[in-house]
C-alpha atoms as a PDB file:
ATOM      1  CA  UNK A   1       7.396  19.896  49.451  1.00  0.00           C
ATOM      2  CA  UNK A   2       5.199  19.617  46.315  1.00  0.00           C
ATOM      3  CA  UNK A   3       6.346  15.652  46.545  1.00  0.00           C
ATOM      4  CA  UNK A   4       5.048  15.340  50.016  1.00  0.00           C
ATOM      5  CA  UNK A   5       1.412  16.350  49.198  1.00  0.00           C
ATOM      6  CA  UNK A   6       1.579  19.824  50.093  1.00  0.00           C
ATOM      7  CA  UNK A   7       0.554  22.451  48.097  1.00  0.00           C
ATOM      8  CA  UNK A   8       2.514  25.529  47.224  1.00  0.00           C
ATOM      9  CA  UNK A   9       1.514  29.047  45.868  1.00  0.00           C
ATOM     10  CA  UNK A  10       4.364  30.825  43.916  1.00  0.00           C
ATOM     11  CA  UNK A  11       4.706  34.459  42.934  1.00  0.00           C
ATOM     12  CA  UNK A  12       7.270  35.888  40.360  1.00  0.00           C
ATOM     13  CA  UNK A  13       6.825  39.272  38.653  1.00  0.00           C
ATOM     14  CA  UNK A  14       9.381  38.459  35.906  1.00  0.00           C
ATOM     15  CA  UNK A  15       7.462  36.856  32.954  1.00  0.00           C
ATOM     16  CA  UNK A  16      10.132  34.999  31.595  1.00  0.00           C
ATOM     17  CA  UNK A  17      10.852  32.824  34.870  1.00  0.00           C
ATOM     18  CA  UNK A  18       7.458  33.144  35.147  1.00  0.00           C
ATOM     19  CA  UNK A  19       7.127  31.191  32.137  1.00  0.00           C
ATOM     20  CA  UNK A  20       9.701  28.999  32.923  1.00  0.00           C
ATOM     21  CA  UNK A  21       8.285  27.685  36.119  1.00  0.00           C
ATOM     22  CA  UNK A  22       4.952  27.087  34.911  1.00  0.00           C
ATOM     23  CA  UNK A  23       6.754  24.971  32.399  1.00  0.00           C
ATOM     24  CA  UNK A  24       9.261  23.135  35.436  1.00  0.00           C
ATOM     25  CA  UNK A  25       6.226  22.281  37.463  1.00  0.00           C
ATOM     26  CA  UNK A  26       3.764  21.901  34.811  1.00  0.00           C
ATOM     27  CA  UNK A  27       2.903  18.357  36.554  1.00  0.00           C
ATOM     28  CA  UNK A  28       1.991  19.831  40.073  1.00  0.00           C
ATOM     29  CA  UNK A  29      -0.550  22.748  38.392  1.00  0.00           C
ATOM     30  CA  UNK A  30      -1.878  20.435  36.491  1.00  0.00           C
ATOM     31  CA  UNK A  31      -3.057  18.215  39.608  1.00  0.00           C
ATOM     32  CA  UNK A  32      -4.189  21.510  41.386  1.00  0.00           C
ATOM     33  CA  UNK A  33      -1.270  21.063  43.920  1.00  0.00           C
ATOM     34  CA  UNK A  34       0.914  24.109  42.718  1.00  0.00           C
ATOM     35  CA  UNK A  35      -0.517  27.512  42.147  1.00  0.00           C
ATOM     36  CA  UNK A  36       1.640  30.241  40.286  1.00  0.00           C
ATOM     37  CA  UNK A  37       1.020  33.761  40.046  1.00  0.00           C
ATOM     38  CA  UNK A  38       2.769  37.079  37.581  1.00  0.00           C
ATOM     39  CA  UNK A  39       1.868  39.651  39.656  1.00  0.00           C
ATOM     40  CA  UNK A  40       3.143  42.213  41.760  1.00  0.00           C
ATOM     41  CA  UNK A  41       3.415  40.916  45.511  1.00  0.00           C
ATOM     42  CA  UNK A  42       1.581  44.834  45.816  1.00  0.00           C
ATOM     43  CA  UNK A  43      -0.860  44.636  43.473  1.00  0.00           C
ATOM     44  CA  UNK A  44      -4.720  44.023  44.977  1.00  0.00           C
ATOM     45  CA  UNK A  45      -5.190  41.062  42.824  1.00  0.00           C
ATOM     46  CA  UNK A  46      -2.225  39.411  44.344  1.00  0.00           C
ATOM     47  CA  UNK A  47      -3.037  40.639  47.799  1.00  0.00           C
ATOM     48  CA  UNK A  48      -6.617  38.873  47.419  1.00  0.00           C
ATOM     49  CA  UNK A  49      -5.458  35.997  46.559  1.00  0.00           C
ATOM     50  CA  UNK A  50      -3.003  35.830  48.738  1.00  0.00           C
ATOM     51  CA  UNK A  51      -4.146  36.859  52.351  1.00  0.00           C
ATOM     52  CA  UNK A  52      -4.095  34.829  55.255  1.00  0.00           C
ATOM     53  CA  UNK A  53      -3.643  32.478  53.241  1.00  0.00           C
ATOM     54  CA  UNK A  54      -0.035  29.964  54.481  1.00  0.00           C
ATOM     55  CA  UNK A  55       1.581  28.116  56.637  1.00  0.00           C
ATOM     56  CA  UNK A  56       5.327  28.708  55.615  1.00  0.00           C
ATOM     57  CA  UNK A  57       6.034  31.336  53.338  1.00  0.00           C
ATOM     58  CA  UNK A  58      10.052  30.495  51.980  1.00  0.00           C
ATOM     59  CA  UNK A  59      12.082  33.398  50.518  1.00  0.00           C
ATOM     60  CA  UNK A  60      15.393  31.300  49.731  1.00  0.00           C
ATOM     61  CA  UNK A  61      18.062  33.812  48.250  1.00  0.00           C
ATOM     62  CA  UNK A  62      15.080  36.575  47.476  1.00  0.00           C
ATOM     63  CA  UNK A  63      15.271  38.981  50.116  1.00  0.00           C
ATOM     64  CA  UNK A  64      18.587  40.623  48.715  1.00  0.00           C
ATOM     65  CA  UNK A  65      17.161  41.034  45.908  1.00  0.00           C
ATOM     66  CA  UNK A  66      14.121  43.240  47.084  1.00  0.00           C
ATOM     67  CA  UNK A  67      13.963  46.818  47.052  1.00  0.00           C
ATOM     68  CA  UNK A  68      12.623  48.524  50.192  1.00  0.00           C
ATOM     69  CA  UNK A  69      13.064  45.716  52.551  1.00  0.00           C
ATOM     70  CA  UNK A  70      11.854  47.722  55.483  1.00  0.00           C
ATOM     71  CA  UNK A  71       8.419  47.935  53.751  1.00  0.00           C
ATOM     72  CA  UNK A  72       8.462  44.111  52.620  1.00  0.00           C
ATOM     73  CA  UNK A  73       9.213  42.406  55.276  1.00  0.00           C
ATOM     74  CA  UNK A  74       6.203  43.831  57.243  1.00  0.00           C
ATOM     75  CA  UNK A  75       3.995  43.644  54.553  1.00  0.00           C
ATOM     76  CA  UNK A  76       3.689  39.801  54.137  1.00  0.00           C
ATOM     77  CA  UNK A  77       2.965  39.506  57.975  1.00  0.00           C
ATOM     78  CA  UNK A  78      -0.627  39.683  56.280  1.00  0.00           C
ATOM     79  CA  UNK A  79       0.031  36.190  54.209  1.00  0.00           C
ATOM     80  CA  UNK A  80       0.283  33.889  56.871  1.00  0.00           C
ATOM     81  CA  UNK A  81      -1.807  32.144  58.897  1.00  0.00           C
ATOM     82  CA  UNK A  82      -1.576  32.881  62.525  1.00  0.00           C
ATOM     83  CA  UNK A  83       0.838  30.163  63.172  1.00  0.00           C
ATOM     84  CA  UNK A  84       2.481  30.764  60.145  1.00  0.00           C
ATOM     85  CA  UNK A  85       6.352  30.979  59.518  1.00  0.00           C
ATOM     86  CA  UNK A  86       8.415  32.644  57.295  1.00  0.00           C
ATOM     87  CA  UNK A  87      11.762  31.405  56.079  1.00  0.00           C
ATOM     88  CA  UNK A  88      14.626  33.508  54.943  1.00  0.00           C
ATOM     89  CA  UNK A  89      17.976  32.112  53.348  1.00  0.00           C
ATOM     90  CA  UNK A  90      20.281  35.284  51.652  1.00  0.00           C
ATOM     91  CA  UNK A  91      24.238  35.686  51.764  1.00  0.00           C
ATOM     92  CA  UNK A  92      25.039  38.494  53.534  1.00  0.00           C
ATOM     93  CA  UNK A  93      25.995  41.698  51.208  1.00  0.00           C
ATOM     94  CA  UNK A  94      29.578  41.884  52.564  1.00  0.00           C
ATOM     95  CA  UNK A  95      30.582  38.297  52.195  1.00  0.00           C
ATOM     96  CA  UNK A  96      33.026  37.511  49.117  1.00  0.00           C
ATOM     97  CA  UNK A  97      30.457  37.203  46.525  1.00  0.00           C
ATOM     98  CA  UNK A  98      27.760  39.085  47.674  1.00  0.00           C
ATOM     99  CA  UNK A  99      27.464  41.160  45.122  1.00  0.00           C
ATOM    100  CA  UNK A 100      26.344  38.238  42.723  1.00  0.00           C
ATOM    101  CA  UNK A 101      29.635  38.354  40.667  1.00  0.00           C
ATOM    102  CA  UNK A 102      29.587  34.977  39.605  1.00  0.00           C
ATOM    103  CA  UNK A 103      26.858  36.259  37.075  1.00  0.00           C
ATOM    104  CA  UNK A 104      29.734  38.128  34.956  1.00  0.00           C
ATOM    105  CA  UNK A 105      30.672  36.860  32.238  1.00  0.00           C
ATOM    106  CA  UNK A 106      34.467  37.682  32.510  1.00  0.00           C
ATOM    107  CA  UNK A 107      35.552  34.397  34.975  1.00  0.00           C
ATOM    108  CA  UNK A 108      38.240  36.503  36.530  1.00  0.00           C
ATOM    109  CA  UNK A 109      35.236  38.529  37.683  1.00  0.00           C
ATOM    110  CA  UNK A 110      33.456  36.013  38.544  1.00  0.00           C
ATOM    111  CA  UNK A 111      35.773  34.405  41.157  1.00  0.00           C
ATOM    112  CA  UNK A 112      37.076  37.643  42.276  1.00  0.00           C
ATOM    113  CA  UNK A 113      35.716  38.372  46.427  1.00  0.00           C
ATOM    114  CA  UNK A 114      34.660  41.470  47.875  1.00  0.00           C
ATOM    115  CA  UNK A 115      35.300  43.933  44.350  1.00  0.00           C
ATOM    116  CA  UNK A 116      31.494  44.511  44.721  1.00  0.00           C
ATOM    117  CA  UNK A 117      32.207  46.545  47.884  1.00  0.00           C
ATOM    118  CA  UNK A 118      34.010  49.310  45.656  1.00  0.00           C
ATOM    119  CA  UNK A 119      32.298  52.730  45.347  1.00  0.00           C
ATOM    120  CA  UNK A 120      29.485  52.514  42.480  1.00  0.00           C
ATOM    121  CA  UNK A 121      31.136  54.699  39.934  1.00  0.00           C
ATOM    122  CA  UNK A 122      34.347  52.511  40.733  1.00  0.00           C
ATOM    123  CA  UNK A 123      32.189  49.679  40.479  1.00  0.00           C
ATOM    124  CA  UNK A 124      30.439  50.613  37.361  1.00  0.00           C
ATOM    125  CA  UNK A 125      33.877  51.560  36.104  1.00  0.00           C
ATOM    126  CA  UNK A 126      35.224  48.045  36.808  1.00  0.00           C
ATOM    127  CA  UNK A 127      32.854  46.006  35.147  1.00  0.00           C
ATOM    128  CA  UNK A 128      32.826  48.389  31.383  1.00  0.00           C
ATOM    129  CA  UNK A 129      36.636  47.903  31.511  1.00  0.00           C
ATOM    130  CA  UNK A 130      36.445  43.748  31.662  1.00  0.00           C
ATOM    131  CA  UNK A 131      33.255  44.147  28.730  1.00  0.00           C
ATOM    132  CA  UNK A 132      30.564  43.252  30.900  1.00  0.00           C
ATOM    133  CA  UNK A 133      27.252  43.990  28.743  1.00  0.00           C
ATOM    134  CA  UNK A 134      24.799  46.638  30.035  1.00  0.00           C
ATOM    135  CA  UNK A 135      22.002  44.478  31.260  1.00  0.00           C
ATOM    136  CA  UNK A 136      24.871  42.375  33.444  1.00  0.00           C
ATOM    137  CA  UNK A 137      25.743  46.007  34.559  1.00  0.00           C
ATOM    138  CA  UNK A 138      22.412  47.104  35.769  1.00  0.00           C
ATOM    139  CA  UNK A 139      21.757  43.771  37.182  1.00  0.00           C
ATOM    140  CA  UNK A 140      24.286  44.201  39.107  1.00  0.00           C
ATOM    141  CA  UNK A 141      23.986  47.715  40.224  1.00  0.00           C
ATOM    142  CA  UNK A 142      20.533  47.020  41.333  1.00  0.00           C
ATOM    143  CA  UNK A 143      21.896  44.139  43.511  1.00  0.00           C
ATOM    144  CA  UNK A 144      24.388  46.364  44.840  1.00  0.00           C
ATOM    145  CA  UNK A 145      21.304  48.590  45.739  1.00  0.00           C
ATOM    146  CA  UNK A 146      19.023  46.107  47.603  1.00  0.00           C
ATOM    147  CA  UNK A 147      21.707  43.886  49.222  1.00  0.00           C
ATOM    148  CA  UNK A 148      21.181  43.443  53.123  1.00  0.00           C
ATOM    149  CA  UNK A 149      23.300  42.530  56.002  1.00  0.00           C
ATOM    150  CA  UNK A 150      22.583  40.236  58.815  1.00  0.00           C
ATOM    151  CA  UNK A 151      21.838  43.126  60.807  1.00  0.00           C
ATOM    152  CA  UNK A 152      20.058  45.530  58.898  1.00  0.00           C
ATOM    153  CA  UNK A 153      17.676  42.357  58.407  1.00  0.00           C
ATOM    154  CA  UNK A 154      17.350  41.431  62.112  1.00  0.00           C
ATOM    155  CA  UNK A 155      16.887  45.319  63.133  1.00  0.00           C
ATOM    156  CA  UNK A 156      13.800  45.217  60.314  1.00  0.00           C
ATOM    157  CA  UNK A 157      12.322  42.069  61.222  1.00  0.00           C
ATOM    158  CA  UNK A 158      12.489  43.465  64.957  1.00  0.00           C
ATOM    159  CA  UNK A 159      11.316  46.308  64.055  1.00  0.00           C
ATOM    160  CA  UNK A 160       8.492  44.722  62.405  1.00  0.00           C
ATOM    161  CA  UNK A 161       7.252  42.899  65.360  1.00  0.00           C
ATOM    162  CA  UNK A 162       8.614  39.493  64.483  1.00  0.00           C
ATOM    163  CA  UNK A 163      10.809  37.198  66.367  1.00  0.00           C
ATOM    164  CA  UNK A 164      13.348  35.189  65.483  1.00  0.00           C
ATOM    165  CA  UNK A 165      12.404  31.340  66.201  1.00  0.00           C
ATOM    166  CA  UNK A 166      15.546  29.720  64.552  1.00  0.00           C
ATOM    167  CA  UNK A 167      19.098  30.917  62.758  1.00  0.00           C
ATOM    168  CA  UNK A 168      21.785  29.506  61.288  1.00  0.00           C
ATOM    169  CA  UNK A 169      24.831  31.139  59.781  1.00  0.00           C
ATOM    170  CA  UNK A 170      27.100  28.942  57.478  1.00  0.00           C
ATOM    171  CA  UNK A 171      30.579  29.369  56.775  1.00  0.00           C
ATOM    172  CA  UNK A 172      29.810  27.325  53.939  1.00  0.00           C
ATOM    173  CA  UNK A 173      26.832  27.771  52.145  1.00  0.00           C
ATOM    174  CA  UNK A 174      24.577  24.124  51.808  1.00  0.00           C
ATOM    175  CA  UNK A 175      24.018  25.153  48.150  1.00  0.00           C
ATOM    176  CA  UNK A 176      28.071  24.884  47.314  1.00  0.00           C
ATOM    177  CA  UNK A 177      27.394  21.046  47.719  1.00  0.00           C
ATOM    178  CA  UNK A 178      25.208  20.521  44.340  1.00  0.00           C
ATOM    179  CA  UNK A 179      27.567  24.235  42.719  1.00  0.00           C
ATOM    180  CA  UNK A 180      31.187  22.463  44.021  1.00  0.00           C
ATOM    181  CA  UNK A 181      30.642  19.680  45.784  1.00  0.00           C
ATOM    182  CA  UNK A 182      31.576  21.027  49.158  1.00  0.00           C
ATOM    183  CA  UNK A 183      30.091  20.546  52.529  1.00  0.00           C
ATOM    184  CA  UNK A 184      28.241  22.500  54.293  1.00  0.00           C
ATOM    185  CA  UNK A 185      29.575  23.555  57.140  1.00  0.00           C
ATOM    186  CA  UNK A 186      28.280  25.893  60.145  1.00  0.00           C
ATOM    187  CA  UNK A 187      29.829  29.525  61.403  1.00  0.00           C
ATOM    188  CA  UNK A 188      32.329  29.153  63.988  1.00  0.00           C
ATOM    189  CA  UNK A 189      30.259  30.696  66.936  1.00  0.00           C
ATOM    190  CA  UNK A 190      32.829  33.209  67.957  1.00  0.00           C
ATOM    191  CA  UNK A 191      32.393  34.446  64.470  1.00  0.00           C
ATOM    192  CA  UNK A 192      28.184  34.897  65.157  1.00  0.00           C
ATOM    193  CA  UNK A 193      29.193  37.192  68.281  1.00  0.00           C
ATOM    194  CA  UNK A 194      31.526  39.778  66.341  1.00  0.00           C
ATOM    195  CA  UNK A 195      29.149  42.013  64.639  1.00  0.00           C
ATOM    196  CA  UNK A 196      29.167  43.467  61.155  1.00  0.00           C
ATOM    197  CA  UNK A 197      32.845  41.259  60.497  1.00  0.00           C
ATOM    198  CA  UNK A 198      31.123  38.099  60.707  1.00  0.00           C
ATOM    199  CA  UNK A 199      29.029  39.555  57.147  1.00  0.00           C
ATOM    200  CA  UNK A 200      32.479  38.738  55.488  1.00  0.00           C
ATOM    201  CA  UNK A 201      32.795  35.495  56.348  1.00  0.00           C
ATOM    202  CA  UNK A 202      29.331  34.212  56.294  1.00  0.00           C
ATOM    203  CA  UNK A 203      28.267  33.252  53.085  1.00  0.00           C
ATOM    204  CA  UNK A 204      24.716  32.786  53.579  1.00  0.00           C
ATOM    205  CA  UNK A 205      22.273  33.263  56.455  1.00  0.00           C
ATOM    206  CA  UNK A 206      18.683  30.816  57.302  1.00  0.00           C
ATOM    207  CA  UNK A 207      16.453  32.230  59.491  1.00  0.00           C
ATOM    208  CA  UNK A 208      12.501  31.402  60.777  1.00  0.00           C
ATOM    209  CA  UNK A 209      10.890  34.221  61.868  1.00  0.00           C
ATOM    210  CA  UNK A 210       6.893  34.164  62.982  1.00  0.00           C
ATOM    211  CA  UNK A 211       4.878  36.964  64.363  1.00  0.00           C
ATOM    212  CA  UNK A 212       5.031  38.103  67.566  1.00  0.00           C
END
C-alpha cells in the first residue's frame, strides 16, 4: 500500500520488531509516508495519536495473538474513520497448526497437526521432553492462551456492534504460496456451514468488518 501513495501508521509494542521495522521501511518514514509507533495500543499517548484517525485498519495474523479479544476488538472501533474498515486474517485455533508449532525448533514438532490441542500440562510436558527452550515454551503457552476460533471471533465482533461486510475461509492458506509454493485455494462451502469442525480444516480466516 505504502507503494501506491498511501500512507500507513504502524503500532508494535515489542521493541525489537519495533526496531526492525523502522529499519525495513526506513525509506517510507523517511518521506513522511509511514508512521511507526512502540506503544501500547492502551496507552493515552497511543490513543491520541491514533483516534479517528483511518480508513482500513489491517490485523493480518495478529488477532490470535491478543489477549482479551473481547475488549480489543471493540476498542479500536474508536480508530477509524466513519467509513472505515477493519481487516482480519488469523488461522483458526483448532486447525493443524494453530498452535504456531512450526516455531519449535524440534522439526518433528514442527510438522506435527493438532498436538497443540493437548491439555496444557500435557502440552507443556510435550514440548520439555523434545528440548524445546523456555522462551519457545512460554511463547507458545501464551498462544495457546489467546488463540480464537471462527466463532468466538464472529460472536465478539457481533457482539461489538460490527458487521461482517466480506469473509473468506481458505482451505489453503494464500501465504503457503511464498512458505511452499502452494495455491491458494478456497473452503469447500459445505465445510463453512458445519460449525466448530470446519476450525480443523480451515487454515486461515479473512474477514472485513465496519461498524454498524
Amino acid at each position: 500500500m505504502l507503494e501506491r501513495g498511501c500512507s500507513a501508521t504502524g503500532i508494535e509494542l515489542n521493541k525489537l520488531k519495533f526496531e526492525f521495522a523502522t529499519e525495513n521501511i526506513s525509506i517510507h518514514i523517511n518521506s513522511g509516508r509511514a508512521t511507526l509507533i512502540n506503544k501500547n495500543v492502551y496507552e493515552e499517548e497511543a490513543l491520541a495519536t491514533l483516534k479517528e484517525k483511518f480508513d482500513l485498519i489491517v490485523l493480518k495474523d495478529v488477532i490470535e495473538h491478543i489477549p482479551n479479544q473481547e475488549k480489543f476488538i471493540p476498542y479500536i472501533k474508536q480508530f477509524l474513520k466513519p467509513s472505515g474498515r477493519i481487516f482480519f486474517g488469523f488461522p483458526p485455533w483448532y486447525m493443524p497448526h494453530g498452535g504456531h508449532q512450526q516455531i519449535c525448533e524440534s522439526k518433528w514438532l514442527g510438522f506435527l497437526p493438532y498436538f497443540h490441542l493437548l491439555p496444557i500440562s500435557l502440552y507443556r510436558a510435550v514440548l520439555k521432553i523434545f528440548g524445546e527452550h523456555e522462551g519457545t515454551i512460554h511463547e507458545l503457552l501464551e498462544i495457546k492462551e489467546t488463540g480464537i476460533s471462527i466463532e468466538r471471533f464472529e460472536r465478539i465482533v457481533v457482539d461489538s456492534n460490527y458487521e461482517i461486510e466480506k469473509k473468506q475461509p481458505y482451505l489453503i492458506n494464500p501465504i503457503y504460496e511464498d512458505k511452499f509454493g502452494w495455491k491458494p485455494r478456497k473452503q469447500f462451502s459445505f465445510v463453512n456451514k458445519i460449525p466448530f469442525l470446519r476450525n480443523f480444516i480451515t487454515t486461515c480466516v479473512y474477514y472485513v468488518i465496519r461498524k454498524k
